[in-house]
Protein backbone atom coordinates (compact mmCIF):
# COMPACT_ATOMS: atom_id res chain seq x y z
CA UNK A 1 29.86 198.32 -22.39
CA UNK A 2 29.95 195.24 -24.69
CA UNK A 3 27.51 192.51 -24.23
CA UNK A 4 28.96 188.99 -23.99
CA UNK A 5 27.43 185.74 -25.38
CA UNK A 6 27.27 182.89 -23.64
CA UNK A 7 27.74 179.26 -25.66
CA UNK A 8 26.57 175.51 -24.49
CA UNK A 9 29.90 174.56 -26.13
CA UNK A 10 32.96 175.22 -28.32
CA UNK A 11 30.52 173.72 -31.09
CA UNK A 12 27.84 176.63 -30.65
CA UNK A 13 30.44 179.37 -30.81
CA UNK A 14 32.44 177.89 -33.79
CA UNK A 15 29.70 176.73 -36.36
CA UNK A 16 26.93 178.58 -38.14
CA UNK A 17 23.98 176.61 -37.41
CA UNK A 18 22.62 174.51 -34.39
CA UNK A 19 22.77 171.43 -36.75
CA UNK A 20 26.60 171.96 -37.75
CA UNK A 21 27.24 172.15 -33.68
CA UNK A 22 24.85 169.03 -32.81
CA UNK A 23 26.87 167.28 -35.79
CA UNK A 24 30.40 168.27 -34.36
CA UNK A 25 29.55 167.56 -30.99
CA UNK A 26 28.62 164.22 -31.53
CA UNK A 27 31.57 163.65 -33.99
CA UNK A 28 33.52 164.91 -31.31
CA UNK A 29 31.90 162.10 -28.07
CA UNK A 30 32.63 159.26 -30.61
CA UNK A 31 35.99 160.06 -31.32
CA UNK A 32 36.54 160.86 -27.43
CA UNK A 33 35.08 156.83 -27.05
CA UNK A 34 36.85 155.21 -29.75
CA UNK A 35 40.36 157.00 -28.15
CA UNK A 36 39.84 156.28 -24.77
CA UNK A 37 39.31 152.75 -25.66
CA UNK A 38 42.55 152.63 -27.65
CA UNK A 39 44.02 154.11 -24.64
CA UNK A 40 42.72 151.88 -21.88
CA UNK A 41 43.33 148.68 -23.92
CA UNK A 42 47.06 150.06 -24.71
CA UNK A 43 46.61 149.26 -28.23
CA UNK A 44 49.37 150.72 -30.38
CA UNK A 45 48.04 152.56 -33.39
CA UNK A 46 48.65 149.58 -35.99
CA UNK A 47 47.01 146.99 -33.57
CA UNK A 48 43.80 149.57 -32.93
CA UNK A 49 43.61 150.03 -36.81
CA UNK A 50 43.54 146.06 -37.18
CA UNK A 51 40.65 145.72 -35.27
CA UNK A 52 38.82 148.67 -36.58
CA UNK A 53 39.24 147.98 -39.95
CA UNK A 54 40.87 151.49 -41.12
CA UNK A 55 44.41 152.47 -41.74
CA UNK A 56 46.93 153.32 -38.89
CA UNK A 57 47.26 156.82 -40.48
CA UNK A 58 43.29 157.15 -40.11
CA UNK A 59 43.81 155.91 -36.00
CA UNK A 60 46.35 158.72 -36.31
CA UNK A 61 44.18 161.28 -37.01
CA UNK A 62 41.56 160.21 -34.58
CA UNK A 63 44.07 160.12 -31.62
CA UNK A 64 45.11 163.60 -32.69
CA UNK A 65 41.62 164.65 -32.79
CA UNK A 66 41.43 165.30 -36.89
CA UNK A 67 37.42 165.77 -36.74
CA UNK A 68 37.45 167.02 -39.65
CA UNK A 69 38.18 163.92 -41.28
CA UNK A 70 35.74 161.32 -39.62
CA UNK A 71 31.64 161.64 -40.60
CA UNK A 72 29.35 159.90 -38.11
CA UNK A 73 28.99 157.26 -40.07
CA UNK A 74 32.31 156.17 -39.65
CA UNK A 75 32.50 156.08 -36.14
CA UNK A 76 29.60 154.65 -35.58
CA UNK A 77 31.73 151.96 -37.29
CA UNK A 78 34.66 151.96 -35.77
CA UNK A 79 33.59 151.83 -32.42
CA UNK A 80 31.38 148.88 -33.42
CA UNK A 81 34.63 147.31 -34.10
CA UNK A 82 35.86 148.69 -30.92
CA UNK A 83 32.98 146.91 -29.33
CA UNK A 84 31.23 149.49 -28.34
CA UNK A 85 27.43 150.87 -28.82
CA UNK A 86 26.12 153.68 -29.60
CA UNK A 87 22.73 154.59 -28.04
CA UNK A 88 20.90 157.89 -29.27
CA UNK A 89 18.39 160.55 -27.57
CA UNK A 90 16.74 163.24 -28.60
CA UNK A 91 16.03 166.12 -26.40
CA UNK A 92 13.98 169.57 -26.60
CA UNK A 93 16.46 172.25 -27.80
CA UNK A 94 16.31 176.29 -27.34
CA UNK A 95 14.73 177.92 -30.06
CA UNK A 96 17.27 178.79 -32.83
């Protein structure tokens, strides 16, 4: 009999290290944000680009979910422009 593993996340299974996963996982909440507001003020891609300040290409990939292509600097960005905040908190973590 095989022992499973259990993962937190997607992130935990997927990435080497608990800092890749902590990095992808909050790459992946901001993008979630910055789309939902997109969605709920029925921007179209070229009118959400405006007001972020990127390309409608780079709203593209966000919408599509492209995390590969956004650092968390960035979105912190963009969903400044989105008006929205970002608040941070740190919490104990399971041994690695």
């Amino acid at each position: 009999m095989t022992s499973k593993k259990r993962f937190d996340s997607v992130w935990d299974a997927l990435e080497d290290t608990p800092g890749e996963a902590a990095n992808m996982k909050a790459r992946a909440s901001l993008m979630i944000a910055i789309a939902e507001r997109i969605k709920a003020e029925g921007l179209t891609q070229a009118e959400a680009a405006k007001r972020l300040g990127v390309t409608q290409p780079r709203v593209s990939d966000l919408m599509r979910g492209k995390i590969d292509l956004f650092s968390l600097d960035m979105l912190v960005n963009m969903l400044a422009q989105a008006g929205l905040r970002v608040d941070i908190s740190v919490h104990e973590g399971a041994a690695a």
